[in-house]
PDB file of N, CA and C in Angstrom:
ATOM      1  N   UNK A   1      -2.190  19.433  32.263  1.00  0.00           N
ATOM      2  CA  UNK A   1      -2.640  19.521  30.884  1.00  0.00           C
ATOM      3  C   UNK A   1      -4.162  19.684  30.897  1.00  0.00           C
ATOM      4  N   UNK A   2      -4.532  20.324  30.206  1.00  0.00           N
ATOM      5  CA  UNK A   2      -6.105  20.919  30.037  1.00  0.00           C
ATOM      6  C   UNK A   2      -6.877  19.900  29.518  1.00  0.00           C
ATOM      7  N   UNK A   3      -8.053  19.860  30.026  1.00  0.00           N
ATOM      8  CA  UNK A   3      -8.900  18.931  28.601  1.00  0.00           C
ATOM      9  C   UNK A   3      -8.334  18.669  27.583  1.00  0.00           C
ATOM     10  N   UNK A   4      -8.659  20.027  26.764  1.00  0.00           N
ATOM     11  CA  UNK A   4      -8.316  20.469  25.555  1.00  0.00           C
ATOM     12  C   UNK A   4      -7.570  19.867  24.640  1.00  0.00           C
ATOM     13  N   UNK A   5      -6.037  19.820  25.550  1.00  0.00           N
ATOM     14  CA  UNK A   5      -4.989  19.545  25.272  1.00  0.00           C
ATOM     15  C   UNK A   5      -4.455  17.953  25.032  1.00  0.00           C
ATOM     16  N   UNK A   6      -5.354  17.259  26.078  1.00  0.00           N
ATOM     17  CA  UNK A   6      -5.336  16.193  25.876  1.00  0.00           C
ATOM     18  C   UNK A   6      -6.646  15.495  24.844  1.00  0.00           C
ATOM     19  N   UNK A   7      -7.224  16.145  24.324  1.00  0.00           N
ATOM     20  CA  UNK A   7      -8.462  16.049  23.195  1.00  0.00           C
ATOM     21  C   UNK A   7      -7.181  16.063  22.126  1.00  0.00           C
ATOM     22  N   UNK A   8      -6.486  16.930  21.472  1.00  0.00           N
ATOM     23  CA  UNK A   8      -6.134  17.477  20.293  1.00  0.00           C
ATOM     24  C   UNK A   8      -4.717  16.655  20.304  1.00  0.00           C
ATOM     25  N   UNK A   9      -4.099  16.027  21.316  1.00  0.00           N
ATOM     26  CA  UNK A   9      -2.899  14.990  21.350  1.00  0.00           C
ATOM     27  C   UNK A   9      -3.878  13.835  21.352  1.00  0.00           C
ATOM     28  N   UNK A  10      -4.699  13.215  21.830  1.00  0.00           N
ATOM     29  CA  UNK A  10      -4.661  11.923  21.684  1.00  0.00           C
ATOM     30  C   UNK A  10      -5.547  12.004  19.938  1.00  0.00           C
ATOM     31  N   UNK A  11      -6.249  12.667  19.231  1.00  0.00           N
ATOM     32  CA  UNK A  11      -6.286  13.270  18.009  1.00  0.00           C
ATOM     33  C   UNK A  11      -5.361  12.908  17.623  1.00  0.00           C
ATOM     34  N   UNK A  12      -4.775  13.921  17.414  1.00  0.00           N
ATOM     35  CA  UNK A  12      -3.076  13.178  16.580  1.00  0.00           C
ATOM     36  C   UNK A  12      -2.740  12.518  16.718  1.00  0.00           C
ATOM     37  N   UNK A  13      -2.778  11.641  17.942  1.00  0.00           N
ATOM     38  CA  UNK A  13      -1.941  10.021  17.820  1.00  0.00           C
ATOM     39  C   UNK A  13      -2.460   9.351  17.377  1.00  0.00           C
ATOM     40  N   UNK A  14      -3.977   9.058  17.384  1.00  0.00           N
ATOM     41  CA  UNK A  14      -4.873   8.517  17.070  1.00  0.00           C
ATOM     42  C   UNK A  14      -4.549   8.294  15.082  1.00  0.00           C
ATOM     43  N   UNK A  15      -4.752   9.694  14.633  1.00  0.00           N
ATOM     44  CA  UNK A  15      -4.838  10.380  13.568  1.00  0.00           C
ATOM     45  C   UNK A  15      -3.152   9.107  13.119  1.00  0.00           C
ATOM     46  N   UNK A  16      -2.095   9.542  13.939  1.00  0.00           N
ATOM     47  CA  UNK A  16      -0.900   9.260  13.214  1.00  0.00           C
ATOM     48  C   UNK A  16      -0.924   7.843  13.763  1.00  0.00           C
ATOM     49  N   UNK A  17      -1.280   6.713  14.379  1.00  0.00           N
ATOM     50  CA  UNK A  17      -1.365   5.215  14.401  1.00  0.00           C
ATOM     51  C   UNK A  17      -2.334   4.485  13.435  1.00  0.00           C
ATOM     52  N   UNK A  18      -3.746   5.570  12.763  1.00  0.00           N
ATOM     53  CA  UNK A  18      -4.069   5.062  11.703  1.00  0.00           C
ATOM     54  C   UNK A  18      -3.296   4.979  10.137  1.00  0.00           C
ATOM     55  N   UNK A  19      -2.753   6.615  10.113  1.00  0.00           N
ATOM     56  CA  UNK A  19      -1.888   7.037   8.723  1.00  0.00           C
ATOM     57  C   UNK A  19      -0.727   5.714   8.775  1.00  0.00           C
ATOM     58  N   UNK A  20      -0.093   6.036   9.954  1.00  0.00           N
ATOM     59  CA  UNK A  20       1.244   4.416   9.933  1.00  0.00           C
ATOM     60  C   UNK A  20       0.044   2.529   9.001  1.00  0.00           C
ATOM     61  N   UNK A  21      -1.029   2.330  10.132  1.00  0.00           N
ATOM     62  CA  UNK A  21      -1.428   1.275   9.411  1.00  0.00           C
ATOM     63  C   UNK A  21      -1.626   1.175   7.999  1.00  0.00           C
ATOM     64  N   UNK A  22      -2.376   2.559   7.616  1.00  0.00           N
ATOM     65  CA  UNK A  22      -2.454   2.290   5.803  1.00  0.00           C
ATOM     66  C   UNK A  22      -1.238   2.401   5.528  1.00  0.00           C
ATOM     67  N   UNK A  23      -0.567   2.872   5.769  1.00  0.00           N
ATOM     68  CA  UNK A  23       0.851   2.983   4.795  1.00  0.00           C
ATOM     69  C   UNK A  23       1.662   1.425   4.773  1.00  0.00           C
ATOM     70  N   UNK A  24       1.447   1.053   5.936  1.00  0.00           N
ATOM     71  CA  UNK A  24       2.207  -0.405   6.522  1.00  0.00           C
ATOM     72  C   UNK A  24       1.054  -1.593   5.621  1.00  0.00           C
ATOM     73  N   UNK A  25      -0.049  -1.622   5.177  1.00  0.00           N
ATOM     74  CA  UNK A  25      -0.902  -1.894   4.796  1.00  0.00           C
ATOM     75  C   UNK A  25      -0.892  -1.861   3.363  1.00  0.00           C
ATOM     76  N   UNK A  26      -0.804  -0.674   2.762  1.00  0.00           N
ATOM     77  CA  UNK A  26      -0.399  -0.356   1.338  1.00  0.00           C
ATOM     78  C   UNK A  26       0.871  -1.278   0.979  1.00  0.00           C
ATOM     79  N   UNK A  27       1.668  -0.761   1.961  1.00  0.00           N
ATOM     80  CA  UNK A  27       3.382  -1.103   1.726  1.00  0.00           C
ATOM     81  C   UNK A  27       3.399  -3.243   1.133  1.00  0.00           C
ATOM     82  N   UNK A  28       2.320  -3.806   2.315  1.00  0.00           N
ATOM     83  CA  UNK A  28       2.613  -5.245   2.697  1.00  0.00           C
ATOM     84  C   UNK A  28       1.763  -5.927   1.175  1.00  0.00           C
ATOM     85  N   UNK A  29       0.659  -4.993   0.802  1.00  0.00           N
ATOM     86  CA  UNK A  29      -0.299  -5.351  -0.571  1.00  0.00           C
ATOM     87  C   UNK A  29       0.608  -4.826  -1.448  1.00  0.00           C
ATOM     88  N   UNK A  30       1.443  -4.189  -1.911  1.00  0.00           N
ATOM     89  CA  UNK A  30       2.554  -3.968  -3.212  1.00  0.00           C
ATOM     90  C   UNK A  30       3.255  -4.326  -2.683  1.00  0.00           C
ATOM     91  N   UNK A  31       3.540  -5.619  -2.102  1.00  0.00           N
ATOM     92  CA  UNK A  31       4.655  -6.992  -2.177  1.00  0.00           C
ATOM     93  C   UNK A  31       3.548  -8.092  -3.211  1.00  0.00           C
ATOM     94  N   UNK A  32       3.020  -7.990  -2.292  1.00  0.00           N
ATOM     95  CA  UNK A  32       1.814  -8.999  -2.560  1.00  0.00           C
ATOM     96  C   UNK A  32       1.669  -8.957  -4.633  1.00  0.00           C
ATOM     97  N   UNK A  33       1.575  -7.985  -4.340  1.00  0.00           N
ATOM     98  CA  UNK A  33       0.930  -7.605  -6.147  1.00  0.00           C
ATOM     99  C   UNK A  33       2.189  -7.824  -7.151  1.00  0.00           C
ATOM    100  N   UNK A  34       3.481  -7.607  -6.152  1.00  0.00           N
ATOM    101  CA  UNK A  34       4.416  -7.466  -7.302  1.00  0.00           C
ATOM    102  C   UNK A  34       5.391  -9.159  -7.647  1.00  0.00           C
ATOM    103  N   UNK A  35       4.791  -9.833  -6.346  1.00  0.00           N
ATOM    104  CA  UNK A  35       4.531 -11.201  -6.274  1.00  0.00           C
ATOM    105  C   UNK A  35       4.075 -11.700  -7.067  1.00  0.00           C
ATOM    106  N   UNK A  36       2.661 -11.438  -7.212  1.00  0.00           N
ATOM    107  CA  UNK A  36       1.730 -11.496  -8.044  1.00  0.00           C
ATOM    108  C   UNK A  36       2.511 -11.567  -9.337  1.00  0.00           C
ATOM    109  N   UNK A  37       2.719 -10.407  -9.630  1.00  0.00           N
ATOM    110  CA  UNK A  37       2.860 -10.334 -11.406  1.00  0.00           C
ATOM    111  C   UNK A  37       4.259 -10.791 -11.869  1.00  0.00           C
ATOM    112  N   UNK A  38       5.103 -11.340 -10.678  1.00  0.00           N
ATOM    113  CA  UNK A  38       6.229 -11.771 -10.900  1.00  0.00           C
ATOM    114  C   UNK A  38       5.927 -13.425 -11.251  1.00  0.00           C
ATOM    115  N   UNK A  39       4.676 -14.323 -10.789  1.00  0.00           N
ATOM    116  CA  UNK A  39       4.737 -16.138 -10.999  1.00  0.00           C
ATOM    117  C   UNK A  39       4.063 -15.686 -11.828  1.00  0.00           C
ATOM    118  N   UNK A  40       2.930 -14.682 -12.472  1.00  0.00           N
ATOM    119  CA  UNK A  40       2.657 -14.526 -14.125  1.00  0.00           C
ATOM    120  C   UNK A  40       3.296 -14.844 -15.200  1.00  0.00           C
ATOM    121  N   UNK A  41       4.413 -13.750 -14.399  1.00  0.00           N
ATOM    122  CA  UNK A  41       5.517 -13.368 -15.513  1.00  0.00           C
ATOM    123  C   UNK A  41       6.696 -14.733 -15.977  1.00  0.00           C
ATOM    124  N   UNK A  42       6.186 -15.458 -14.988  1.00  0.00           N
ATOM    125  CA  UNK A  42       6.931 -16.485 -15.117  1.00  0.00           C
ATOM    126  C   UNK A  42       6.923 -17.866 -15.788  1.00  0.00           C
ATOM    127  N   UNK A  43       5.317 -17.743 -15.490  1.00  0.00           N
ATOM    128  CA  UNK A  43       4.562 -18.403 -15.960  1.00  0.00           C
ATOM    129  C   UNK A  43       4.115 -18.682 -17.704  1.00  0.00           C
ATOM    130  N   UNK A  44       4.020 -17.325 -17.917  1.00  0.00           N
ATOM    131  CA  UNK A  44       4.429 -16.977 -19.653  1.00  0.00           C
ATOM    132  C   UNK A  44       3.437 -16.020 -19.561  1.00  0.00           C
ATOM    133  N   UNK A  45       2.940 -15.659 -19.218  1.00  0.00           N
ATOM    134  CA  UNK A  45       1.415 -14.842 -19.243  1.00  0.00           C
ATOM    135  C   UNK A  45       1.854 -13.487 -19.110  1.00  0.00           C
ATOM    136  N   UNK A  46       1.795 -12.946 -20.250  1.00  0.00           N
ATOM    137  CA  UNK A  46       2.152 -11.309 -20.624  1.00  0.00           C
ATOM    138  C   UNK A  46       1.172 -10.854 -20.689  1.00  0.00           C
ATOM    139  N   UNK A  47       2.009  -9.165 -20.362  1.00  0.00           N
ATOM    140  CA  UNK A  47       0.809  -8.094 -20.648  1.00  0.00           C
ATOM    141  C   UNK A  47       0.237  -8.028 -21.704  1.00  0.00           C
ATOM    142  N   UNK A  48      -1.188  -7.123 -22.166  1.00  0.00           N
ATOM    143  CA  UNK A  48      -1.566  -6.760 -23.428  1.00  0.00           C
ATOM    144  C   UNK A  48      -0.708  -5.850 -23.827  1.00  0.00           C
ATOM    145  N   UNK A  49      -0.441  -5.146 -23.411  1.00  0.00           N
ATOM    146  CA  UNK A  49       0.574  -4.158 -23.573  1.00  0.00           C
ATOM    147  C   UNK A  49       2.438  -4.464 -24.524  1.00  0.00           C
ATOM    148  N   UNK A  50       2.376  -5.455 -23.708  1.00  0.00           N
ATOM    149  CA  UNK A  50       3.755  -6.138 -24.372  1.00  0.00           C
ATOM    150  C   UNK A  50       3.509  -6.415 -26.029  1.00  0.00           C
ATOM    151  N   UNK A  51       2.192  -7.287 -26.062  1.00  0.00           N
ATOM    152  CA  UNK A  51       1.853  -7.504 -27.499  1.00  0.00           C
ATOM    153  C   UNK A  51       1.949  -6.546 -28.757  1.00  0.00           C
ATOM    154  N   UNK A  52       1.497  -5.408 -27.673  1.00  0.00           N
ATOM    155  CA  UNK A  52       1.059  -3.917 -28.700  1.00  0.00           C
ATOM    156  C   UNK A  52       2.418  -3.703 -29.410  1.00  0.00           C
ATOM    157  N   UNK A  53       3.215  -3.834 -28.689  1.00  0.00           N
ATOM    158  CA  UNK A  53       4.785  -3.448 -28.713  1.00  0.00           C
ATOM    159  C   UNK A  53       5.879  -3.942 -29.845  1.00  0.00           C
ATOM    160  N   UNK A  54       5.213  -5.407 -29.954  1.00  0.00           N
ATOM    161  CA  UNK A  54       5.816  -6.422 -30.564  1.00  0.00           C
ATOM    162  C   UNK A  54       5.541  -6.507 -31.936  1.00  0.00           C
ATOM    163  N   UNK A  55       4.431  -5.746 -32.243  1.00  0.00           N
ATOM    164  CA  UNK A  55       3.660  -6.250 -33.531  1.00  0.00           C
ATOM    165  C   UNK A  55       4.224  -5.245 -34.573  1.00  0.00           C
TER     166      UNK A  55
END
């Protein structure tokens, strides 16, 4: 395998072991958030939005 070749593969792996972390990253923070707005929601604490709705 050429230089080259091994420049433009470890690139892409590189490239595709960062894209996997944000996504795995994104994925683990919208648990988190939907956690989040689920002991809100539980809590009694509504959206503004809900209000708009109601009135």
């Amino acid at each position: 395998m050429s230089a080259h070749a091994l420049y433009v593969t470890a690139a892409y792996a590189i490239t595709a072991v960062v894209l996997a972390g944000l996504i795995g990253w994104i994925l683990l923070d919208q648990r988190a958030r939907r956690r989040d707005l689920a002991e809100l929601d539980a809590s009694g604490v509504r959206r503004r939005s809900d209000k708009a709705g109601k009135s």
